[in-house]
PDB file of N, CA and C in Angstrom:
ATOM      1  N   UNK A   1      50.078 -75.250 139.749  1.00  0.00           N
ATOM      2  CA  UNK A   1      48.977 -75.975 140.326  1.00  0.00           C
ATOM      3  C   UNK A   1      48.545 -77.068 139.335  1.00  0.00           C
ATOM      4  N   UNK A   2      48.428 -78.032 139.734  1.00  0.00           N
ATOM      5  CA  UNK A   2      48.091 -79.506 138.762  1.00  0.00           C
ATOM      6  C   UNK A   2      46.436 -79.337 138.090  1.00  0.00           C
ATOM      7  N   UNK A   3      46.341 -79.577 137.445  1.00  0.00           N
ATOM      8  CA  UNK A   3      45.014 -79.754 136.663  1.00  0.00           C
ATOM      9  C   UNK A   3      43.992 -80.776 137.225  1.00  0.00           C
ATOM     10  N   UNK A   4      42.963 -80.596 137.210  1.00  0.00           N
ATOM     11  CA  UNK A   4      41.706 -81.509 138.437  1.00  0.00           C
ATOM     12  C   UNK A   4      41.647 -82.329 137.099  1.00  0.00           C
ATOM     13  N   UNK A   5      41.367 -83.543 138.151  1.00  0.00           N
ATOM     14  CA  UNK A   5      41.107 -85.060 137.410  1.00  0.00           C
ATOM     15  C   UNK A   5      39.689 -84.674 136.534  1.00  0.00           C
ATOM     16  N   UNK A   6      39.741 -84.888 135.046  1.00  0.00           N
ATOM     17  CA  UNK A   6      38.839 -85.288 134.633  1.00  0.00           C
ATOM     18  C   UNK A   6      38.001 -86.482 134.973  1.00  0.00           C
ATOM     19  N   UNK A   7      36.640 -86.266 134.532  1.00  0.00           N
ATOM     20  CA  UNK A   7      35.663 -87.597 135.031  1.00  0.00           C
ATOM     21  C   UNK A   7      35.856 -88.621 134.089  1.00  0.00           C
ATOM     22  N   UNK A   8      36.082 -89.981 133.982  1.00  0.00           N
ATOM     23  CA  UNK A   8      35.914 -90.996 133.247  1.00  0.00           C
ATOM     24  C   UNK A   8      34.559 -91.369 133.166  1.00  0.00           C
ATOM     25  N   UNK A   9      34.038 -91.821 132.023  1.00  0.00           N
ATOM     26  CA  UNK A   9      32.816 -92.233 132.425  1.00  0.00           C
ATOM     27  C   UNK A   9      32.969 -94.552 132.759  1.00  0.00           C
ATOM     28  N   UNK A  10      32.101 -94.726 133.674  1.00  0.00           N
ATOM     29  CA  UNK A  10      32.519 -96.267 133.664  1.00  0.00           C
ATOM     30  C   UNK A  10      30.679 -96.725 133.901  1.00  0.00           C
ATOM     31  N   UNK A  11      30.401 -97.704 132.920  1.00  0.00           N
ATOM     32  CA  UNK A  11      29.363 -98.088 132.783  1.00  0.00           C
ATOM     33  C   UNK A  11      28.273 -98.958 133.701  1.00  0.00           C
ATOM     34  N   UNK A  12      28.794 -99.328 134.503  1.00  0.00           N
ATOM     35  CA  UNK A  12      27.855 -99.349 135.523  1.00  0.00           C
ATOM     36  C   UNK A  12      29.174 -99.941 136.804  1.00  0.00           C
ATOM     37  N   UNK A  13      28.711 -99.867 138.306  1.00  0.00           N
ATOM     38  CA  UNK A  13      29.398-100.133 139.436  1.00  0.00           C
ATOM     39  C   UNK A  13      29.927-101.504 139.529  1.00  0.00           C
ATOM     40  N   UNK A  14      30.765-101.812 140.003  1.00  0.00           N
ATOM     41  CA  UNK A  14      30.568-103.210 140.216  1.00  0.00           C
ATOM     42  C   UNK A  14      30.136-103.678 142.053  1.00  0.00           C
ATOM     43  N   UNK A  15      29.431-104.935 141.797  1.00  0.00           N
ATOM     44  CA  UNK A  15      28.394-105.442 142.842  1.00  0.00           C
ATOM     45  C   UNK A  15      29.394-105.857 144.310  1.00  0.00           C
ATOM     46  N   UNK A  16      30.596-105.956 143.659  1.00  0.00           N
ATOM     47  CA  UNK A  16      31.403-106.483 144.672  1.00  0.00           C
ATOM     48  C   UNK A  16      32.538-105.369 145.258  1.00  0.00           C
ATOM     49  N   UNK A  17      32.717-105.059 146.210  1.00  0.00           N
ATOM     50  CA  UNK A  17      34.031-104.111 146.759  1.00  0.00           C
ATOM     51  C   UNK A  17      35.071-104.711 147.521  1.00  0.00           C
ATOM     52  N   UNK A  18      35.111-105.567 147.603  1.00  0.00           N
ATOM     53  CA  UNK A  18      36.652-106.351 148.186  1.00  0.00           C
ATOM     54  C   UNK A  18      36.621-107.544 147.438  1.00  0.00           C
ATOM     55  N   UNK A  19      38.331-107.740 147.344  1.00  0.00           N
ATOM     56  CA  UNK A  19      38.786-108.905 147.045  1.00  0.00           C
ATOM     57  C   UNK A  19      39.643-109.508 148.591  1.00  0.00           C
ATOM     58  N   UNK A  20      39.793-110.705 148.642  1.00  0.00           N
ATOM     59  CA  UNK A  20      40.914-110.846 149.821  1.00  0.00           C
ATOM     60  C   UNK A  20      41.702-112.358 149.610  1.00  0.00           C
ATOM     61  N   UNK A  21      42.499-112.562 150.541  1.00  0.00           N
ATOM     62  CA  UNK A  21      43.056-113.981 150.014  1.00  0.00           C
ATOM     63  C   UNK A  21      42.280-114.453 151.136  1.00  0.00           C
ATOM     64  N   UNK A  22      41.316-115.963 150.777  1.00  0.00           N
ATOM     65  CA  UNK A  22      40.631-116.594 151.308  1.00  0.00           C
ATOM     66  C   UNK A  22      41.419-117.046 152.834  1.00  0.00           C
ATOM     67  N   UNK A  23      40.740-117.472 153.904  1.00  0.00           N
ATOM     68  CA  UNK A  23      40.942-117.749 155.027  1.00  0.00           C
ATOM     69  C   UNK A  23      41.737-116.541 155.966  1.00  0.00           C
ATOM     70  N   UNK A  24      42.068-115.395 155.689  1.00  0.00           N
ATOM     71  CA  UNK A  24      42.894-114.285 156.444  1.00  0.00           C
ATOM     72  C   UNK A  24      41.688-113.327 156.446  1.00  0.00           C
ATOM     73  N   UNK A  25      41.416-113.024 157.977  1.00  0.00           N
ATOM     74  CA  UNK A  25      40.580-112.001 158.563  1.00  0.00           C
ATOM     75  C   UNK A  25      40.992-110.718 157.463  1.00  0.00           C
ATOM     76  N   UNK A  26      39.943-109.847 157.190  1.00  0.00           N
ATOM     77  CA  UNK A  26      40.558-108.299 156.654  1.00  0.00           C
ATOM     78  C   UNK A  26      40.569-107.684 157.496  1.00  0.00           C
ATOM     79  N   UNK A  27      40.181-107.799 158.976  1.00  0.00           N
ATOM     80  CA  UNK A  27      40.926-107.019 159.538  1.00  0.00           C
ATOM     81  C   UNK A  27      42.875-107.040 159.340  1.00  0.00           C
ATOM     82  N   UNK A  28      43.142-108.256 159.211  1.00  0.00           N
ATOM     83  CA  UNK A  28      44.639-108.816 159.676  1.00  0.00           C
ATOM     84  C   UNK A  28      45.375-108.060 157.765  1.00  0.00           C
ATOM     85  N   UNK A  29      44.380-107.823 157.407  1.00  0.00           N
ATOM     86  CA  UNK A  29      45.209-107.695 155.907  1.00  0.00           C
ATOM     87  C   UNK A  29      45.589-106.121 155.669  1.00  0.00           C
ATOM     88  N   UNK A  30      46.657-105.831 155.086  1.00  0.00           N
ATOM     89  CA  UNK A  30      46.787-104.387 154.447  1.00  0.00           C
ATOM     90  C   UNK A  30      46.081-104.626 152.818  1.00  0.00           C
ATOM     91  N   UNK A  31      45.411-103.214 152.561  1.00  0.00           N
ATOM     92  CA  UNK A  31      44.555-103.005 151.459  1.00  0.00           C
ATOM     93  C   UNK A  31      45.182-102.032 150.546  1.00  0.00           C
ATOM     94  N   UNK A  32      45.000-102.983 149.258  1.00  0.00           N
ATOM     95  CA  UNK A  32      45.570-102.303 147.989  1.00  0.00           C
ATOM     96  C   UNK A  32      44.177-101.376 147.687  1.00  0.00           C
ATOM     97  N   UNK A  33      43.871 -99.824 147.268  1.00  0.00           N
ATOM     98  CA  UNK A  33      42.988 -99.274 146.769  1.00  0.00           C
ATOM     99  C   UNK A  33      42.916 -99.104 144.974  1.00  0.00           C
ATOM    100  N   UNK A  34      41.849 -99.872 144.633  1.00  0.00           N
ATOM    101  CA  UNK A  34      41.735 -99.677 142.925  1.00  0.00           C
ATOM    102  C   UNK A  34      40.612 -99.052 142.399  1.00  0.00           C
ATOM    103  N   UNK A  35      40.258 -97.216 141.997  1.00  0.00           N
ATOM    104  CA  UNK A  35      39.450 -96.933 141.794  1.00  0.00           C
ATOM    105  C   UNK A  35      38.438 -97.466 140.887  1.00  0.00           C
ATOM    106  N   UNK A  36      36.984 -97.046 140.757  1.00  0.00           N
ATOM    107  CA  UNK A  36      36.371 -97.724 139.949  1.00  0.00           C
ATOM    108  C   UNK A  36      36.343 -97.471 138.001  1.00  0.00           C
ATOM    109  N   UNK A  37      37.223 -96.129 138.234  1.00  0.00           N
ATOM    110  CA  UNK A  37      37.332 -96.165 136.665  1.00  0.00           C
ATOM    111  C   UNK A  37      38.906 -97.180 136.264  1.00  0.00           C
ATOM    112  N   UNK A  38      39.455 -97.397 137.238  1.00  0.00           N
ATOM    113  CA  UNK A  38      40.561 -98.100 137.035  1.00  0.00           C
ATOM    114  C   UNK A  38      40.141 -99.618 136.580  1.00  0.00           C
ATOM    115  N   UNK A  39      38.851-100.216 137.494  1.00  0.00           N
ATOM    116  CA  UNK A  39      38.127-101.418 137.259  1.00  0.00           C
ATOM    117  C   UNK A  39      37.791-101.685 136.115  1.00  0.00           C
ATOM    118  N   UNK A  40      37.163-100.866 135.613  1.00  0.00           N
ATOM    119  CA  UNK A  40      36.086-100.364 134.350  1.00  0.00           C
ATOM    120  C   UNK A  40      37.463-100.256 133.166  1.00  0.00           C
ATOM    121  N   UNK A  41      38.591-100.058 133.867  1.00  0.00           N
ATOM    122  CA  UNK A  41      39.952 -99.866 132.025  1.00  0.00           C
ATOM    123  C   UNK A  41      40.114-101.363 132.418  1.00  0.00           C
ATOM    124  N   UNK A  42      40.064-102.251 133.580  1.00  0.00           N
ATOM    125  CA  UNK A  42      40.228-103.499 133.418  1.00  0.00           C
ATOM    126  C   UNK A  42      39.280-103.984 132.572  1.00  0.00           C
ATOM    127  N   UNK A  43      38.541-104.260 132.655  1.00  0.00           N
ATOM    128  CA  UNK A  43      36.951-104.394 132.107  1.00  0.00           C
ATOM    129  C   UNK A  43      37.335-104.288 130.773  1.00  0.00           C
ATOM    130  N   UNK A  44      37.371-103.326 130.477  1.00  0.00           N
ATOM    131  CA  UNK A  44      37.164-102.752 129.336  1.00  0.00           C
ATOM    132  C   UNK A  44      38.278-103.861 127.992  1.00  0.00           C
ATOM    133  N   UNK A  45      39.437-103.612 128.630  1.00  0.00           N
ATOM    134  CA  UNK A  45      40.687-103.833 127.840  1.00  0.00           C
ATOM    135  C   UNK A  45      40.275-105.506 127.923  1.00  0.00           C
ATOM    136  N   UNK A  46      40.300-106.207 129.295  1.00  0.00           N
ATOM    137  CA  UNK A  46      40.423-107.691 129.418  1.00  0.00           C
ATOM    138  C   UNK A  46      39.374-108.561 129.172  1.00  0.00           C
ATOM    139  N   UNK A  47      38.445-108.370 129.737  1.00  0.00           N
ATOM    140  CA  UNK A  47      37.101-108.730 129.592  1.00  0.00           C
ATOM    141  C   UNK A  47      36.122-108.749 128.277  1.00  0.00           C
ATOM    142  N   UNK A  48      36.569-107.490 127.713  1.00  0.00           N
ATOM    143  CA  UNK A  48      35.605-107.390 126.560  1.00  0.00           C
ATOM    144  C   UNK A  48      36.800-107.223 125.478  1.00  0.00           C
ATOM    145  N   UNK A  49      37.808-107.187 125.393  1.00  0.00           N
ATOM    146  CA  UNK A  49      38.875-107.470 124.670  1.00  0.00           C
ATOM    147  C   UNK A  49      38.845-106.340 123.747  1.00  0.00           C
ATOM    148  N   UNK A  50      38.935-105.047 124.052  1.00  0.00           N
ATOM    149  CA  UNK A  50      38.717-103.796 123.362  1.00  0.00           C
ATOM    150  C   UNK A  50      40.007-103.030 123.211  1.00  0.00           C
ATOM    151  N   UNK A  51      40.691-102.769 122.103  1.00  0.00           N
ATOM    152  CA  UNK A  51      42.072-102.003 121.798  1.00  0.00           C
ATOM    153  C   UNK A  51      42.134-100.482 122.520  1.00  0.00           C
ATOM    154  N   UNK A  52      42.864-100.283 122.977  1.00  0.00           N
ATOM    155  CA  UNK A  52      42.722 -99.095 123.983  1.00  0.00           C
ATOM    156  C   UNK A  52      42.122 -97.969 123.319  1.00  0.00           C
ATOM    157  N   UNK A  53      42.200 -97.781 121.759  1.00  0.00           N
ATOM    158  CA  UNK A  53      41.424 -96.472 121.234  1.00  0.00           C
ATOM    159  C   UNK A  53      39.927 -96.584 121.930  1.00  0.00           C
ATOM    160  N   UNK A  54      39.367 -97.561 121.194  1.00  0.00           N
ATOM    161  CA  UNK A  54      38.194 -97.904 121.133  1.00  0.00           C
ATOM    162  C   UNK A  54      37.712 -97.726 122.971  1.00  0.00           C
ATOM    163  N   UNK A  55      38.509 -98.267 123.740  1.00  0.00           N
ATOM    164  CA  UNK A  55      37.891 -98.378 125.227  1.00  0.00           C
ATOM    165  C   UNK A  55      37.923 -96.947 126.069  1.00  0.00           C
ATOM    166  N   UNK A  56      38.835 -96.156 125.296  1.00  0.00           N
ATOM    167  CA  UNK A  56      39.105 -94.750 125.365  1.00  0.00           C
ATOM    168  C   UNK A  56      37.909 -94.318 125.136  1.00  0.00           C
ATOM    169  N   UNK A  57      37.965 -94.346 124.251  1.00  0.00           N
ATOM    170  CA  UNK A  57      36.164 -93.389 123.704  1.00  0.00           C
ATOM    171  C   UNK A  57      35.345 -93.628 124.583  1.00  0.00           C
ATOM    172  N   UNK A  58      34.963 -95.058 124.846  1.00  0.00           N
ATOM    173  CA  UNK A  58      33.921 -95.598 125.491  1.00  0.00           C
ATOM    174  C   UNK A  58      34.319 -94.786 126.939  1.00  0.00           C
ATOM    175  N   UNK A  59      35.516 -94.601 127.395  1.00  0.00           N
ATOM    176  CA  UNK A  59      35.137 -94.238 128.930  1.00  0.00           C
ATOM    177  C   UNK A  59      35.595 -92.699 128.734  1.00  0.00           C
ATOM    178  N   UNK A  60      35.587 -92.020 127.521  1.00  0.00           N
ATOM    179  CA  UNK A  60      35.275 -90.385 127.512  1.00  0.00           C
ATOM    180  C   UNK A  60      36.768 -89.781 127.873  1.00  0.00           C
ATOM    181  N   UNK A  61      37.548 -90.897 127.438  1.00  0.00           N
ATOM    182  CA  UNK A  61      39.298 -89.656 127.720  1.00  0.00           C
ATOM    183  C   UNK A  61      39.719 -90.352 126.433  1.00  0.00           C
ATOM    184  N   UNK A  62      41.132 -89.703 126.616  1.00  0.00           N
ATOM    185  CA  UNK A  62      42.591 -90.150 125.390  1.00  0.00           C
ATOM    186  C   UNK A  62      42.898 -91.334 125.864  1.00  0.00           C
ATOM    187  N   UNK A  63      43.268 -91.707 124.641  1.00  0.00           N
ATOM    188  CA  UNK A  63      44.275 -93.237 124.848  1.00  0.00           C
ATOM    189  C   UNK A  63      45.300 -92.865 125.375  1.00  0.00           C
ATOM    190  N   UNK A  64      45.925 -92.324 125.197  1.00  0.00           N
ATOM    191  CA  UNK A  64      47.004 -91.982 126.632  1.00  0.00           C
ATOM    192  C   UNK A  64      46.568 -92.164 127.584  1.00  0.00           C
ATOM    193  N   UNK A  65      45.345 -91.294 128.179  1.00  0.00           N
ATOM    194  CA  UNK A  65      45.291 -91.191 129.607  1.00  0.00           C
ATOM    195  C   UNK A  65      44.746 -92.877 129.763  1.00  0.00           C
ATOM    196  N   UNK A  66      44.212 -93.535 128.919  1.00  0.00           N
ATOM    197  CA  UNK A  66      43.374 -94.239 128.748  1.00  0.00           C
ATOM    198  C   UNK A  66      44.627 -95.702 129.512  1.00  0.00           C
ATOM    199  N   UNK A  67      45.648 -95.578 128.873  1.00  0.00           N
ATOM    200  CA  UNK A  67      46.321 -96.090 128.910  1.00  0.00           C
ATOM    201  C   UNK A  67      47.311 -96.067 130.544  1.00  0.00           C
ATOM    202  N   UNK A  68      47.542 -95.040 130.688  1.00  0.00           N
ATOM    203  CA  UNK A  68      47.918 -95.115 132.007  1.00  0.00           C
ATOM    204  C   UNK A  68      46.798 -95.165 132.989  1.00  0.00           C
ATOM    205  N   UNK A  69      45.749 -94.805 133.098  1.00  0.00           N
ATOM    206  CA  UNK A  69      44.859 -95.912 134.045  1.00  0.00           C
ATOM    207  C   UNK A  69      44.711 -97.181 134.011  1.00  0.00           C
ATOM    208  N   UNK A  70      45.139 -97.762 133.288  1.00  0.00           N
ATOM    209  CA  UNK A  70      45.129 -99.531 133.187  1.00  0.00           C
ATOM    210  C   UNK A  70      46.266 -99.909 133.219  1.00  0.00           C
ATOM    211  N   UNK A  71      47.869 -99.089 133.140  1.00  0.00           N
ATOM    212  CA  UNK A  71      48.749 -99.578 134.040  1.00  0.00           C
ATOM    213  C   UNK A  71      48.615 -99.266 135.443  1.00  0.00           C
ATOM    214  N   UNK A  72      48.010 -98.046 135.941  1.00  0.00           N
ATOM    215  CA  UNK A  72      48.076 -98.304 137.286  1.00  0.00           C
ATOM    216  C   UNK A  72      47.174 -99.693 138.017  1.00  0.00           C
ATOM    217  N   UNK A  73      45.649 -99.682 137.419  1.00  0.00           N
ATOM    218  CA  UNK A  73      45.201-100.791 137.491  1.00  0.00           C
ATOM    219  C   UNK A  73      45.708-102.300 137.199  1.00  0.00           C
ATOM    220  N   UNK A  74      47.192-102.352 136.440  1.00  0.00           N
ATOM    221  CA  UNK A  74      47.786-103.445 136.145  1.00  0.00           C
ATOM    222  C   UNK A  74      48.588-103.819 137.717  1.00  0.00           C
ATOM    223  N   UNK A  75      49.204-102.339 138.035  1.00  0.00           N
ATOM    224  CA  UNK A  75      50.163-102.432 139.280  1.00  0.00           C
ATOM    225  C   UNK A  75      49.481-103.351 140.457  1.00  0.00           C
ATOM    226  N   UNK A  76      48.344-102.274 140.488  1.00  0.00           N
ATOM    227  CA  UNK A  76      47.583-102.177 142.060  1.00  0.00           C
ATOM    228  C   UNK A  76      47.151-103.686 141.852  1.00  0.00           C
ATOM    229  N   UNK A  77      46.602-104.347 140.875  1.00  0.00           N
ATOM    230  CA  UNK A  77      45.953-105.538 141.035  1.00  0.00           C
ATOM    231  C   UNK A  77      47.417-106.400 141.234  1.00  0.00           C
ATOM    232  N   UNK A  78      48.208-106.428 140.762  1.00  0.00           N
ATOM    233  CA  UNK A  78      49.478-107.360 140.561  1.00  0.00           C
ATOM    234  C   UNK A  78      50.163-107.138 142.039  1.00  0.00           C
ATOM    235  N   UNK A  79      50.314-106.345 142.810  1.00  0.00           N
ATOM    236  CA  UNK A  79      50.760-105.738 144.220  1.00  0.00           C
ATOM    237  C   UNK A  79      49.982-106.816 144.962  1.00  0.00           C
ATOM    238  N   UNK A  80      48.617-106.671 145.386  1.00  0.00           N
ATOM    239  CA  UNK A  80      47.643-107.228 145.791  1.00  0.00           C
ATOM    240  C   UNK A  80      47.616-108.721 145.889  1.00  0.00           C
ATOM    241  N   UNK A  81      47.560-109.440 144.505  1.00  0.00           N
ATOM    242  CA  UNK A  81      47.806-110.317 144.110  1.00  0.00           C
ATOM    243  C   UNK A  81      49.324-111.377 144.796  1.00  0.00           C
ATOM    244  N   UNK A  82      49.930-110.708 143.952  1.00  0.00           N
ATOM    245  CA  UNK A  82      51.626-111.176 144.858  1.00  0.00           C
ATOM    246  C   UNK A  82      51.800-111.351 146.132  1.00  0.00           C
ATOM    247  N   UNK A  83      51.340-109.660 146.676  1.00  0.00           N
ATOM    248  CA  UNK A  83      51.743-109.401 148.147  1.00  0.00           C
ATOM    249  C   UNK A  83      50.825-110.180 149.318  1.00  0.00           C
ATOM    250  N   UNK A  84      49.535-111.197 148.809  1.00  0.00           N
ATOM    251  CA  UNK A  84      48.347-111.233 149.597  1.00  0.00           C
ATOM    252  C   UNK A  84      47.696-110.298 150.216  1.00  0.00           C
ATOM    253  N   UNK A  85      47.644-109.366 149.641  1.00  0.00           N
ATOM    254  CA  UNK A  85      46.682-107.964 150.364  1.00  0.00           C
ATOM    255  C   UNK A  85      45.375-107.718 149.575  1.00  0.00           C
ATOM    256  N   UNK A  86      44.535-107.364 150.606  1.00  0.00           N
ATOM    257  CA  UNK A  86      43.332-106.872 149.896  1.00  0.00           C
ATOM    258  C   UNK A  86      42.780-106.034 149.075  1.00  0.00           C
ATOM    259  N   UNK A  87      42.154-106.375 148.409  1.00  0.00           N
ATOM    260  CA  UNK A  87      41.821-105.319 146.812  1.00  0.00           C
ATOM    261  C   UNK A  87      40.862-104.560 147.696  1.00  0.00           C
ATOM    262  N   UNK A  88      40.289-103.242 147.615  1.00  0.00           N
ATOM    263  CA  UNK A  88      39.354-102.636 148.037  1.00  0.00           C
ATOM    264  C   UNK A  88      39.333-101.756 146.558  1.00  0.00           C
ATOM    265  N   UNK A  89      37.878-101.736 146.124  1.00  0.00           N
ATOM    266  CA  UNK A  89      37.468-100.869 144.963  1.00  0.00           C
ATOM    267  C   UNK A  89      36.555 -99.774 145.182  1.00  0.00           C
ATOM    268  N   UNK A  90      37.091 -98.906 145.514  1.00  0.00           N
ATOM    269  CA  UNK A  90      35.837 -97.803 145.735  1.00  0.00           C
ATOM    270  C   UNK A  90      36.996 -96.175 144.950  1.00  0.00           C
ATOM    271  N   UNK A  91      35.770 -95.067 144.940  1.00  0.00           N
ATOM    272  CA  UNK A  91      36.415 -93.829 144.886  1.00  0.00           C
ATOM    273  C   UNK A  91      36.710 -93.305 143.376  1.00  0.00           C
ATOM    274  N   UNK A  92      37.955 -92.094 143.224  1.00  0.00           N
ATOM    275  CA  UNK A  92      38.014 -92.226 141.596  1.00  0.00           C
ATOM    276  C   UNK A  92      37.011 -90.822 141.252  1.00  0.00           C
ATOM    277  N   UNK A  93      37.646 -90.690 140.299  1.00  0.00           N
ATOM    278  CA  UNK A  93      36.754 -89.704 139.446  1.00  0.00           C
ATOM    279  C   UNK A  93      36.093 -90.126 137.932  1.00  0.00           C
ATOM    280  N   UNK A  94      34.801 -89.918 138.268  1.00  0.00           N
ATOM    281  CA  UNK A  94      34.269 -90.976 137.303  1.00  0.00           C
ATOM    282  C   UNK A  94      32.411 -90.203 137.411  1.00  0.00           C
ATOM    283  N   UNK A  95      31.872 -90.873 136.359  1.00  0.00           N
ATOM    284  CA  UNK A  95      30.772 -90.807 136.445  1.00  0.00           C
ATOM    285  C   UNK A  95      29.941 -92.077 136.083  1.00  0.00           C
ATOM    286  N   UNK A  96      28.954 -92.447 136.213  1.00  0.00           N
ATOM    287  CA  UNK A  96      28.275 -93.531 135.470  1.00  0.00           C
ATOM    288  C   UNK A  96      27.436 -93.402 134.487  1.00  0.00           C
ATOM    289  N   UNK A  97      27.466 -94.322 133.688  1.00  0.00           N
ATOM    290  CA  UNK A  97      26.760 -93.926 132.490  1.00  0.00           C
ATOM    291  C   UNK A  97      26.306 -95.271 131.963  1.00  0.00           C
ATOM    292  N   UNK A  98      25.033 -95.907 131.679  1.00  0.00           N
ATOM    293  CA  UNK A  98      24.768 -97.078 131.283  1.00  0.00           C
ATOM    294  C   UNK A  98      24.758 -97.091 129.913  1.00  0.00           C
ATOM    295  N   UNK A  99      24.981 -95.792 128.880  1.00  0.00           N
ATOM    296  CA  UNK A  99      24.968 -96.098 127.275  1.00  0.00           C
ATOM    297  C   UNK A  99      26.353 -95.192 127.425  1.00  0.00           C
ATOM    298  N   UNK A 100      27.295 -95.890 126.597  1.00  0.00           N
ATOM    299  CA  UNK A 100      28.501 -94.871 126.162  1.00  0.00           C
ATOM    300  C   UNK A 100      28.256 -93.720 125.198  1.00  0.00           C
TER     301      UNK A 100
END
């Protein structure tokens, strides 16, 4: 039996839940799903330019695991991206936490 997802912690939500390619109905689009701790290893790594130890800590796992959530988050955004399909960000195991 597989081991239950630990919680990541990710510091606050983000305001927005879809991405799409401009002018195509979302109804008409297929949707890439990117959880929100997956957002938050984007965040973390790109945005604030943090070496995976360090962004590890901050979201409460291993750099390993730390690390393969931000390749899947590399995939799902790059799929999306390429394929013109819609980002949808919701879900995930996670908690929020506004101080690390």
């Amino acid at each position: 039996m597989p081991r239950r997802p630990c919680c990541k912690r990710v510091e606050e939500l983000p305001g927005v839940r879809y991405f799409k390619p401009r002018g195509v109905p979302l109804v008409d689009l297929e949707e890439v799903s990117l959880a929100f701790e997956e957002l938050e290893a984007l965040r973390l790594a790109h945005q604030e330019g943090l070496y995976q130890q360090e962004a590890a800590l901050r979201m409460g796992v291993s750099r390993a695991t730390f690390g393969r959530v931000l390749d899947a988050a590399h995939r799902k955004v790059t799929k999306a991206l390429v394929g013109g399909l819609a980002l949808r960000i919701e879900g995930g195991a996670y908690t929020v936490n506004e101080e690390p």
